[in-house]
C-alpha atoms as a PDB file:
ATOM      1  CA  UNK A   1     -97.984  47.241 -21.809  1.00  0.00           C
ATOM      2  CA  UNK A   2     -96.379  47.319 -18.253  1.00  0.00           C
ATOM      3  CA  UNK A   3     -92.993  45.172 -19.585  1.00  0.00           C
ATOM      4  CA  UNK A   4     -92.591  48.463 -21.938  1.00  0.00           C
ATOM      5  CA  UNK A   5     -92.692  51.233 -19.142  1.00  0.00           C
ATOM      6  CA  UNK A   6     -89.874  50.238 -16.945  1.00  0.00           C
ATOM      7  CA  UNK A   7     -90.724  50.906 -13.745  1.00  0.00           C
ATOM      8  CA  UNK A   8     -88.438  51.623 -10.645  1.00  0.00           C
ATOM      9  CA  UNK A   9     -89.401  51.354  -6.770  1.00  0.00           C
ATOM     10  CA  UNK A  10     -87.855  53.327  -3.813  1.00  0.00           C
ATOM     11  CA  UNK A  11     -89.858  52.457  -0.927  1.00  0.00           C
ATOM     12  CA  UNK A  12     -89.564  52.934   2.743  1.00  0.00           C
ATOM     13  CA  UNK A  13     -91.811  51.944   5.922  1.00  0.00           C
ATOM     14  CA  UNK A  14     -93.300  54.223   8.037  1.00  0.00           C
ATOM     15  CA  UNK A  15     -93.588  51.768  11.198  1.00  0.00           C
ATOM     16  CA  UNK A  16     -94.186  54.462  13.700  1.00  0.00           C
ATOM     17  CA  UNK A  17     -97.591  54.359  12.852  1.00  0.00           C
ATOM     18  CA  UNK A  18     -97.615  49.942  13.164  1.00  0.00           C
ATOM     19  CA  UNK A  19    -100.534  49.234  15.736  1.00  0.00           C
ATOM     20  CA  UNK A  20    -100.198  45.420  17.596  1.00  0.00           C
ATOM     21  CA  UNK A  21    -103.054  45.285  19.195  1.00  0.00           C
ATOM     22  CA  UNK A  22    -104.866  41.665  19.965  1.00  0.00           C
ATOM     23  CA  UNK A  23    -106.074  40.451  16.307  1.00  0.00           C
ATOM     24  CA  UNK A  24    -105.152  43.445  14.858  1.00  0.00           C
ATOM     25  CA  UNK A  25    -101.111  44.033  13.136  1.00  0.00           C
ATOM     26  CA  UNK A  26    -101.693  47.123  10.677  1.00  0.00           C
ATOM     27  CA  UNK A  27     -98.435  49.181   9.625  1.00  0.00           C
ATOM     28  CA  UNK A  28     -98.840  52.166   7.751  1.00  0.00           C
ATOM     29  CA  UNK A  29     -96.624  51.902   4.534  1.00  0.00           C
ATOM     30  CA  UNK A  30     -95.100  54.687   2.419  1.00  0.00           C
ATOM     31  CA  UNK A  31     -93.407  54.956  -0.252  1.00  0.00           C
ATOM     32  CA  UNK A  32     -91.961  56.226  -3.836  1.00  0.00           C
ATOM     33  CA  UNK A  33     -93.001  55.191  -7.156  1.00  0.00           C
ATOM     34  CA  UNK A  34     -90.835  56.041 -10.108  1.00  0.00           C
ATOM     35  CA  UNK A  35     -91.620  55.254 -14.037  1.00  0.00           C
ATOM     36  CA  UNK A  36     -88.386  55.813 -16.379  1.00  0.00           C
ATOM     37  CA  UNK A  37     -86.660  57.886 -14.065  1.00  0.00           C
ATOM     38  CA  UNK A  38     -89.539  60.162 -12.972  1.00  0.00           C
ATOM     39  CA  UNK A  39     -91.985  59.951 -10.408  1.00  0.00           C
ATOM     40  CA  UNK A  40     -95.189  58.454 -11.510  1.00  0.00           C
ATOM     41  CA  UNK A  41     -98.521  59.531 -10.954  1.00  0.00           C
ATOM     42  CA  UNK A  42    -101.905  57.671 -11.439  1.00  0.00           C
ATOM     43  CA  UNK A  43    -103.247  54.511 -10.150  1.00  0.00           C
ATOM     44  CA  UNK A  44    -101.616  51.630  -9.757  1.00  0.00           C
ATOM     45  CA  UNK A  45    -102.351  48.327  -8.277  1.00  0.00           C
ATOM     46  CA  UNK A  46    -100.314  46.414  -5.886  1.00  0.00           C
ATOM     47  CA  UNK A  47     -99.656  43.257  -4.127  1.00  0.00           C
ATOM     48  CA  UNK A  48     -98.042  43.384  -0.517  1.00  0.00           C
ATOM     49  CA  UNK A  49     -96.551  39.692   0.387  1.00  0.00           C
ATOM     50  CA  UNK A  50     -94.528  39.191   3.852  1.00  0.00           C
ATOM     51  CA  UNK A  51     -91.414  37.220   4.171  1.00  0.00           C
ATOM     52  CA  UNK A  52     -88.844  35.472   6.775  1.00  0.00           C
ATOM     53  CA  UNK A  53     -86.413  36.362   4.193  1.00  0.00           C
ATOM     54  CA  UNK A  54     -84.804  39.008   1.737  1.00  0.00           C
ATOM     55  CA  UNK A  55     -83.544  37.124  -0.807  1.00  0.00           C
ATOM     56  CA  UNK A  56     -86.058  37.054  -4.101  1.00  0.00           C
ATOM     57  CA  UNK A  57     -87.320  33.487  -4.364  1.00  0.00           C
ATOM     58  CA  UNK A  58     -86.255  32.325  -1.083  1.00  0.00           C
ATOM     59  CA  UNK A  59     -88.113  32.387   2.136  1.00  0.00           C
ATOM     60  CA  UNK A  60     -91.575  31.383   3.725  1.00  0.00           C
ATOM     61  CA  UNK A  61     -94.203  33.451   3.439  1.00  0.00           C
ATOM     62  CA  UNK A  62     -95.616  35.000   6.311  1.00  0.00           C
ATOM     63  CA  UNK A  63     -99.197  36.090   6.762  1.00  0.00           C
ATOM     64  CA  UNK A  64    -101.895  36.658   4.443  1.00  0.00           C
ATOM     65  CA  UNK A  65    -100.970  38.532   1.121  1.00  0.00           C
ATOM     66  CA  UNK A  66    -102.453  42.182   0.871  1.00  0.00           C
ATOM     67  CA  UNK A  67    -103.786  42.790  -2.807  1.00  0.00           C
ATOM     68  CA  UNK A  68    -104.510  46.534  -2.699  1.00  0.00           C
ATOM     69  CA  UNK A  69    -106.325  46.832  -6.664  1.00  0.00           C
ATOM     70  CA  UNK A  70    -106.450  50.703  -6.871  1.00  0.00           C
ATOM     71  CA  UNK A  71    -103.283  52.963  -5.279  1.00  0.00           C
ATOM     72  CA  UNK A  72    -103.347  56.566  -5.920  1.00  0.00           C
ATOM     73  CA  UNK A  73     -99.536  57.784  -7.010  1.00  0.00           C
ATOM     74  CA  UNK A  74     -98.938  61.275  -6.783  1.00  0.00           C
ATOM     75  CA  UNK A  75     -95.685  62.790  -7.515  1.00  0.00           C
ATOM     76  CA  UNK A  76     -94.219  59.129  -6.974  1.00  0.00           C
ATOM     77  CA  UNK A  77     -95.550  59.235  -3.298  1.00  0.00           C
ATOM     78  CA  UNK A  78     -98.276  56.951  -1.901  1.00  0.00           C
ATOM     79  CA  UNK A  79     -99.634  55.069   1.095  1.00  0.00           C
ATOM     80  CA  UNK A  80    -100.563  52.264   2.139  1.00  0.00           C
ATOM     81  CA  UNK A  81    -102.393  50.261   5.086  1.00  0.00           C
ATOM     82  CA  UNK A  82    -101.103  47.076   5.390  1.00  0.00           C
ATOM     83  CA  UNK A  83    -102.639  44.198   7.906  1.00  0.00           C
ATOM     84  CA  UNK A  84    -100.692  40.697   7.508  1.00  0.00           C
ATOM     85  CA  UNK A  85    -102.779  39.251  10.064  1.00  0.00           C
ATOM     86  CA  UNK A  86    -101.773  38.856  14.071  1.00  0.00           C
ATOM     87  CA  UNK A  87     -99.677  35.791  13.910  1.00  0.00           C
ATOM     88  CA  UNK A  88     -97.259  38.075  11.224  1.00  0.00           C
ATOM     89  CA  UNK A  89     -94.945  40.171  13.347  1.00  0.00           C
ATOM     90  CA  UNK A  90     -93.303  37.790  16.379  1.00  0.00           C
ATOM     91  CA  UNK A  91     -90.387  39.472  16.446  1.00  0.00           C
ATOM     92  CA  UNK A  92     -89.075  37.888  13.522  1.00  0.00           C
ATOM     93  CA  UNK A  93     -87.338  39.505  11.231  1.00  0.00           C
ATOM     94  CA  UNK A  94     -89.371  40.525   8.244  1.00  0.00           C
ATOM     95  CA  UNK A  95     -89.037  41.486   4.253  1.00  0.00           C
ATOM     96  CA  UNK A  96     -91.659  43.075   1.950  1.00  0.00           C
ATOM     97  CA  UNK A  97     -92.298  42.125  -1.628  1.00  0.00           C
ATOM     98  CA  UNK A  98     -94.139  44.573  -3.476  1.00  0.00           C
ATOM     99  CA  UNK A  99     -95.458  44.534  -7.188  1.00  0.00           C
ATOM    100  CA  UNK A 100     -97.066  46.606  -9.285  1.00  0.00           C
ATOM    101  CA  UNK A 101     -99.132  47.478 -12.556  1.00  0.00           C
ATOM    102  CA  UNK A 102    -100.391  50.625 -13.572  1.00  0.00           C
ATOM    103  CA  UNK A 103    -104.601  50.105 -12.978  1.00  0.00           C
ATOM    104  CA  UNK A 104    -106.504  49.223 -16.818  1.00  0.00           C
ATOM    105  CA  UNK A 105    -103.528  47.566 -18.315  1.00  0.00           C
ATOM    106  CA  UNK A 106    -103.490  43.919 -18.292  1.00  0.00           C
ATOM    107  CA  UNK A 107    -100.599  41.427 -17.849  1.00  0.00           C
ATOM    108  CA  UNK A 108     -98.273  40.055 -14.876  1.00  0.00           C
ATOM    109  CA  UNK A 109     -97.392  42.698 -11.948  1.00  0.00           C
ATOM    110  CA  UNK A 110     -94.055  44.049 -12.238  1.00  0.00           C
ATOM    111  CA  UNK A 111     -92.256  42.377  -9.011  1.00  0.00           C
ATOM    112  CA  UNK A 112     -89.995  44.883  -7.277  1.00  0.00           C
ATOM    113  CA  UNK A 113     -86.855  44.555  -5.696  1.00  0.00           C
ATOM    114  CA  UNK A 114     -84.940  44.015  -3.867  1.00  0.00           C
ATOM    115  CA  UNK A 115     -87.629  43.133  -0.959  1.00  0.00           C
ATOM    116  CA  UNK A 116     -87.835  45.906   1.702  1.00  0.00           C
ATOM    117  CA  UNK A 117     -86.810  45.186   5.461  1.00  0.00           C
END
């Protein structure tokens, strides 16, 4: 059960490989996934959701969500395309929320925070 396993997100974006071009506003996101303390391995699935803010619970959201169902984690490290849509990036500033739950066990994500810039 994913309330049991504790789990722990450092996560940082790797916008130097964002592409802007007409309908298209992909950024390339990477990150670290740790369970208890140690970096977690397997597959996970996760749900991508754009904000105008980066407060939890406060904000609009911006874009279309990006449910992503199977994420391989190795050694806590994965990646991730993410596309928002093209109205999404205006020069705005912008805050991820990302959740998470390990693929084949059921229940709510585990919401982590606090949102990434």
């Amino acid at each position: 059960m994913l309330g049991r396993r504790c789990l722990l997100g450092l996560f940082w974006a790797g916008l130097g490989a964002g592409v802007v071009l007409g309908q298209e506003a992909k950024i390339l996101y990477q990150g670290k996934l740790a369970e208890a303390g140690a970096p977690a391995n397997g597959t996970y699935s996760m749900l991508f959701v754009l904000y105008d803010s980066g407060e939890s619970g406060a904000g609009k959201a911006i874009g279309n969500p990006v449910n992503l169902p199977s994420v391989e984690v190795q050694q806590g490290a994965f990646a991730a395309t993410l596309d928002f849509g093209p109205l999404a990036f205006d020069g705005s500033r912008r805050f991820l929320e990302i959740s998470v739950r390990p693929v084949g066990e059921g229940g709510a994500m585990t919401l982590l925070t606090p949102r990434q810039e």
